[in-house]
Protein backbone atom coordinates (compact mmCIF):
# COMPACT_ATOMS: atom_id res chain seq x y z
CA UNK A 1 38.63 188.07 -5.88
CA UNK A 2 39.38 190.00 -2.84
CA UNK A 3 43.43 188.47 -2.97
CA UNK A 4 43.90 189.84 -6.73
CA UNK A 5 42.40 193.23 -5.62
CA UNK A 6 44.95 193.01 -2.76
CA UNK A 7 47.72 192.07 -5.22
CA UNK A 8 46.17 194.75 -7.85
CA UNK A 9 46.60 197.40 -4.65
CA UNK A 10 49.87 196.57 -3.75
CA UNK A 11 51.05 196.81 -7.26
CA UNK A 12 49.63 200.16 -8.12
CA UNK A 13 51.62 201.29 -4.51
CA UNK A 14 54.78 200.24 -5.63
CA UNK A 15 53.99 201.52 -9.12
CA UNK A 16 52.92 205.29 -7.30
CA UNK A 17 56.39 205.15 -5.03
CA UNK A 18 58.25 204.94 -8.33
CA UNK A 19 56.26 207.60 -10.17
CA UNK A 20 56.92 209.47 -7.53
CA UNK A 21 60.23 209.41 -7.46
CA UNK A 22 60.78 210.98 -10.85
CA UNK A 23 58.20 213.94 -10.42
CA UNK A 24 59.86 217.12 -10.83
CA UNK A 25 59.50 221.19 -9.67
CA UNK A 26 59.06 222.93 -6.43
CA UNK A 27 55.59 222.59 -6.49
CA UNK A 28 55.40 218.29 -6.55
CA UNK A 29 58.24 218.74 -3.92
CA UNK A 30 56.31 220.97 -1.54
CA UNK A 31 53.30 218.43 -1.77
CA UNK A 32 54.90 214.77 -2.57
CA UNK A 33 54.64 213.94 0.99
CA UNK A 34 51.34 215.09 2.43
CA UNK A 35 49.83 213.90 -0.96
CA UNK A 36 51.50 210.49 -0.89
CA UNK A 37 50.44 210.16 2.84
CA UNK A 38 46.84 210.60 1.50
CA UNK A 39 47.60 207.93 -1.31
CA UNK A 40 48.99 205.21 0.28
CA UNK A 41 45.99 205.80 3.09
CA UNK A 42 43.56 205.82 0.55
CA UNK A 43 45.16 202.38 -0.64
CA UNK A 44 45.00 200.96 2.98
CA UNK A 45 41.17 201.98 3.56
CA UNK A 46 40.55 200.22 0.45
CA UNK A 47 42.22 197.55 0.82
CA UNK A 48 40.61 197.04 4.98
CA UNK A 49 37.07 197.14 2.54
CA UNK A 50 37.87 194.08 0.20
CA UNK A 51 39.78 191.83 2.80
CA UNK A 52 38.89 190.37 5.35
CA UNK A 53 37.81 190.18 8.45
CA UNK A 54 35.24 193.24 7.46
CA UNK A 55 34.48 191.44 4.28
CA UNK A 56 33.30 188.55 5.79
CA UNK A 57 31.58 190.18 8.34
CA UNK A 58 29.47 192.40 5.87
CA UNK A 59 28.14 189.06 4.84
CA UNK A 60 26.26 188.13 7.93
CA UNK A 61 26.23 191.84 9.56
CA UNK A 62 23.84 194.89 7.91
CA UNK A 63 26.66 197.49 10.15
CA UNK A 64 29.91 195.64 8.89
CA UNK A 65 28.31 195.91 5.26
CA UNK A 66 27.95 199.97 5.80
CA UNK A 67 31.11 200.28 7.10
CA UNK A 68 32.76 198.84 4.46
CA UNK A 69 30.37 200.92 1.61
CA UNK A 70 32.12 203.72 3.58
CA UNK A 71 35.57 202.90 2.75
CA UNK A 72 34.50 202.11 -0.91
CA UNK A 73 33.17 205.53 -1.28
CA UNK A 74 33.90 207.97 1.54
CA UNK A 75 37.04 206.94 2.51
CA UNK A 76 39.21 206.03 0.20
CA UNK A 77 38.67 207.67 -3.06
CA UNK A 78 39.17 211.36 -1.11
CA UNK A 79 42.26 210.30 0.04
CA UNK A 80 43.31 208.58 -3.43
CA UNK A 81 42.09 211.70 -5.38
CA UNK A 82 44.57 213.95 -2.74
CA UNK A 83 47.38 212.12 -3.42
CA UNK A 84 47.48 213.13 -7.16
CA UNK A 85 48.47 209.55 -8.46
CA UNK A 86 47.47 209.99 -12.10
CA UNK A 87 51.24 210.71 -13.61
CA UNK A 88 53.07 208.98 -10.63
CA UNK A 89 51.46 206.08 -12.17
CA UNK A 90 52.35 206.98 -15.86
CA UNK A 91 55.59 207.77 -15.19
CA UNK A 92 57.14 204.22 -14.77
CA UNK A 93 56.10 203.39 -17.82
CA UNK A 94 58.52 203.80 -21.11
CA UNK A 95 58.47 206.97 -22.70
CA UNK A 96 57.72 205.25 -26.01
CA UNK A 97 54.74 203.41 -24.60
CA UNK A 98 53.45 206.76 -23.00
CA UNK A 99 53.61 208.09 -26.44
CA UNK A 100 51.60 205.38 -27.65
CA UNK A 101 49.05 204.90 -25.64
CA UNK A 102 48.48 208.90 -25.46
CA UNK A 103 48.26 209.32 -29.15
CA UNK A 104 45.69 205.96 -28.99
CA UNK A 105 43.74 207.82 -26.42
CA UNK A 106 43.97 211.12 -27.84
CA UNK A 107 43.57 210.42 -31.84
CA UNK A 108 42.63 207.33 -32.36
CA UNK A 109 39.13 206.38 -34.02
CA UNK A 110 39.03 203.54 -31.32
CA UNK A 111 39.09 205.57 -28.60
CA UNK A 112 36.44 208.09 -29.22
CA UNK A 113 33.72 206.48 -27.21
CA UNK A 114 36.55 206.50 -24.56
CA UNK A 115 36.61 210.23 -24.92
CA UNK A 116 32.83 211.06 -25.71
CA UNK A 117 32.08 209.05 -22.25
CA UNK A 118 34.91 210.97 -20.53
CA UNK A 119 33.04 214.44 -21.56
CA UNK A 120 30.06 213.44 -20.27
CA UNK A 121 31.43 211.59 -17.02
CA UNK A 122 33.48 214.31 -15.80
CA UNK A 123 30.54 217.11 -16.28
CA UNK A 124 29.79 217.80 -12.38
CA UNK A 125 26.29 217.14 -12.53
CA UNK A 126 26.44 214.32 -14.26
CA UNK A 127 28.89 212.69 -11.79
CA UNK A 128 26.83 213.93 -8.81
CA UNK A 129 23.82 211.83 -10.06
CA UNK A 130 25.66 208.71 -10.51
CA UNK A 131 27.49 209.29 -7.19
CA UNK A 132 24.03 209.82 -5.27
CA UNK A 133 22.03 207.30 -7.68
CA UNK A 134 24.35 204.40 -7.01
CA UNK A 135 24.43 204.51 -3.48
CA UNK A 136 20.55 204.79 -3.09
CA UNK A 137 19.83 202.17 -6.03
CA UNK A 138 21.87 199.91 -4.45
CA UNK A 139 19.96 199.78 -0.80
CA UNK A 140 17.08 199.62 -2.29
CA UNK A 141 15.82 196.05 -1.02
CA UNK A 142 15.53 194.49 -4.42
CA UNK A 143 18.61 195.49 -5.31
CA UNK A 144 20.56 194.70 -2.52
CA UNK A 145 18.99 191.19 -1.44
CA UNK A 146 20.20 190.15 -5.43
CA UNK A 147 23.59 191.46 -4.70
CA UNK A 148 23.88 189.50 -1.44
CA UNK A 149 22.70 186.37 -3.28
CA UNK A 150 25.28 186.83 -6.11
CA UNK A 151 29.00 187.07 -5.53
CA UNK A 152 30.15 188.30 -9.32
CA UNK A 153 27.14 190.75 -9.12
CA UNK A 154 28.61 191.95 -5.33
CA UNK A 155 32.13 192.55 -6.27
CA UNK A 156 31.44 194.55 -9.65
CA UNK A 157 29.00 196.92 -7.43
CA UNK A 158 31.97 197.58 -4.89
CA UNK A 159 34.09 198.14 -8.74
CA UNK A 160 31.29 200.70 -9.59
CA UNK A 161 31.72 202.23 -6.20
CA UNK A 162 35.04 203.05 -5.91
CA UNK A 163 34.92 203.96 -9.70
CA UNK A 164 31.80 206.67 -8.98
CA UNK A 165 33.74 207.23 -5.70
CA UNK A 166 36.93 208.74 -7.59
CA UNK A 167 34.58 210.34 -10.10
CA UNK A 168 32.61 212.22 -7.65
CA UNK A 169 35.32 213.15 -5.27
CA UNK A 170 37.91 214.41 -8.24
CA UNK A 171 34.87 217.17 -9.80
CA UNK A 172 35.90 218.85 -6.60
CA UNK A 173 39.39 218.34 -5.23
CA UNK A 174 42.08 219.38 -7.35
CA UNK A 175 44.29 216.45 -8.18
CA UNK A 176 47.49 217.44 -10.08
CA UNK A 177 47.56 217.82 -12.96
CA UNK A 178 43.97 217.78 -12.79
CA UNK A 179 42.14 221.42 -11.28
CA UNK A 180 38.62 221.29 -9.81
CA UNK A 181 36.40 222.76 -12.34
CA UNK A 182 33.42 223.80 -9.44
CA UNK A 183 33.72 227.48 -7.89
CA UNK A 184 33.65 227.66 -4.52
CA UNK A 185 29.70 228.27 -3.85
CA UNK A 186 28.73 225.38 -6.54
CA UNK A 187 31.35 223.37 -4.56
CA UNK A 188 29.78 223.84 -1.13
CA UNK A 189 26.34 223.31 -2.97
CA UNK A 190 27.57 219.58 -4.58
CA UNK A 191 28.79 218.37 -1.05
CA UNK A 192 25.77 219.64 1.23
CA UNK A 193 23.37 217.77 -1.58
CA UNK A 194 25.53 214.91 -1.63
CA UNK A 195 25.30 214.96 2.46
CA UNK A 196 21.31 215.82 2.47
CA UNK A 197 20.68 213.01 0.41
CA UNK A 198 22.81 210.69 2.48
CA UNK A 199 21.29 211.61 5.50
CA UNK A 200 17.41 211.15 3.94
CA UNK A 201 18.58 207.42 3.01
CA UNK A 202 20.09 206.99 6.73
CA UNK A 203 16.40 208.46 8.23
CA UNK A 204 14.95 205.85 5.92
CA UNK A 205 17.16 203.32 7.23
CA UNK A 206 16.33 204.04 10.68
CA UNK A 207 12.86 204.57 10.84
CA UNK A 208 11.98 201.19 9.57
CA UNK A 209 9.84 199.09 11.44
CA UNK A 210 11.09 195.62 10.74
CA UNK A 211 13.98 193.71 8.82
CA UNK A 212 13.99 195.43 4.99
CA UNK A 213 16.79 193.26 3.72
CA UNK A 214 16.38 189.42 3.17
CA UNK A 215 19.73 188.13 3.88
CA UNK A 216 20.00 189.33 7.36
CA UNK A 217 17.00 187.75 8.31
CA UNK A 218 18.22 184.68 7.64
CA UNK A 219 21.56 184.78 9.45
CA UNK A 220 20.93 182.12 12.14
CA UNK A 221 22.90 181.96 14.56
CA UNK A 222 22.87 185.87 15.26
CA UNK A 223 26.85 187.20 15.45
CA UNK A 224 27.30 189.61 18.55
CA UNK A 225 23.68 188.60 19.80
CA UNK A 226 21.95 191.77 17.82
CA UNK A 227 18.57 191.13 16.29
CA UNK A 228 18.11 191.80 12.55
CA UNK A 229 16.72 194.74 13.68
CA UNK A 230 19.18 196.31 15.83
CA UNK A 231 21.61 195.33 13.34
CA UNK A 232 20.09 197.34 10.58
CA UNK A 233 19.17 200.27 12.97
CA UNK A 234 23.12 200.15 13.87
CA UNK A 235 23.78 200.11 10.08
CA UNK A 236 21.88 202.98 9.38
CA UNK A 237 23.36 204.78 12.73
CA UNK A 238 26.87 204.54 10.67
CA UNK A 239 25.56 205.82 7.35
CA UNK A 240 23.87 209.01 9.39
CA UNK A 241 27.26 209.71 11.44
CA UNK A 242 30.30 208.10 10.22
CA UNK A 243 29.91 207.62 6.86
CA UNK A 244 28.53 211.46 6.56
CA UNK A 245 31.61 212.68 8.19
CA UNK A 246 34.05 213.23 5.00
CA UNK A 247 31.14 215.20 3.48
CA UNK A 248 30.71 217.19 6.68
CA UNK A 249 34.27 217.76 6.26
CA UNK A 250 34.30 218.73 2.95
CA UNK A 251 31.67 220.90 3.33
CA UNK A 252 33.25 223.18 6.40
CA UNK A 253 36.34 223.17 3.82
CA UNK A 254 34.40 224.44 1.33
CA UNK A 255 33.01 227.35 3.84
CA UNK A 256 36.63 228.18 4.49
CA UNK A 257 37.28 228.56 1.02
CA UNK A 258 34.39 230.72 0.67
CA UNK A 259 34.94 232.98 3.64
CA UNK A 260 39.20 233.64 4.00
CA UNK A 261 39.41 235.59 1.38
CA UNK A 262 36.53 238.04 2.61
CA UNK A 263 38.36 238.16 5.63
CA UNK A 264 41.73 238.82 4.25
CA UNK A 265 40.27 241.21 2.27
CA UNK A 266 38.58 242.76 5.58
CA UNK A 267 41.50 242.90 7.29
CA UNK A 268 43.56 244.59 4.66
CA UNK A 269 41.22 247.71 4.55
CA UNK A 270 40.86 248.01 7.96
CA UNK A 271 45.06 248.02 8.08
């Protein structure tokens, strides 16, 4: 699985370099290459998550198997979503199968559950539920021990990831020629909740007593010499700091967004 994802990744680059290449106007000149910097990092951090060594090491370590839910869903959809990749990667296609497949998407009787699930997907709320949902459903012991004993099971879950990952990122980052649709206060409110309910799972995490997650326990021999328990302690360590850190980030950019133009404003009168 994880070498056609690889193959799938490296397609969709080359596909996004020659999108890119026919984008037009000062505007995608200005930002073709911070945003493509973003894109092509967001494909790397993805691509580290699926391939190994971390994927083999989230098998058999609690912390390798947070890090890598990090890249799936903190990482690399806010860089994808920055680099705009939506008509770079429509572009290479023939203008008479654009035309197509836009009036199949658009008018066709076929495609209306496509659309009716797009309206309700793409409402903010709605997005910020699954987002939030996901990640706590799926560490939830039950949940988690079946996914470790099921491959097909453990690969769509880091699918539905990524997916609710892009989702939840692209309700608040604009993404040509897609605009964020949050002001700035509702912004700032949908990334602190997204953080506060991080951090609560984290805290959960690491107050635990013993082992909550079957798999690890029976990992024998022990990699690195850490005890189930220090393991999973360490695992929740890098959901409470590392994996909170894009959020934190987004948050004090949401602040700025909030406070430059009171201060702009400020220093105009006083001028």
């Amino acid at each position: 699985m994880s070498a056609l994802a690889l193959t799938g990744i490296v397609v969709v680059a080359v596909l996004y370099h020659l999108g890119t290449r026919r984008l037009e106007g000062g505007r995608a000149r200005r930002e073709r290459p911070w945003r493509a910097q973003s894109f092509y990092a967001g494909l790397v951090a993805l691509a580290l998550a699926i391939a190994p060594p971390l994927d083999d090491l989230a098998s058999t370590l609690f912390w390798a198997h947070m890090v890598q839910h990090t890249l799936l869903l903190m990482v690399a959809p806010p860089l994808i979503v920055l680099g705009a990749p939506w008509l770079a990667l429509w572009r290479p296609l023939s203008l008479g199968s654009r035309r197509r497949l836009s009036r199949w998407l658009l008018q066709s009787r076929g495609a209306s559950p496509l659309r009716a699930a797009a309206r309700v997907l793409t409402v903010p709320t709605v997005s910020w539920v699954l987002f939030v949902g996901a990640i706590w459903l799926s560490h939830l012991p039950s949940v988690f021990d079946y996914a470790a004993g099921n491959g097909a099971f453990h690969e769509g879950e880091h699918l539905v990831f990524f997916a609710l990952g892009l989702l939840f990122w692209s309700r608040t980052l604009d993404s040509p020629p897609f605009h964020a649709r949050l002001t700035h206060w509702r912004r700032l409110a949908f990334f602190a909740a997204a953080a506060a309910a991080e951090t609560v799972l984290a805290l959960v995490v690491l107050a635990a007593h013993g082992p909550l997650y079957v798999p690890y326990e029976r990992v024998v021999p022990r990699p690195e010499h850490l005890t189930v328990l220090a393991d999973q302690q360490l695992g929740g360590a890098i959901m409470l700091e590392p994996a909170s850190i894009p959020l934190l980030l987004a948050i004090l950019w949401s602040i700025g967004r909030l406070v430059t133009p009171r201060l702009r404003r400020a220093r105009e009168s006083a001028a």
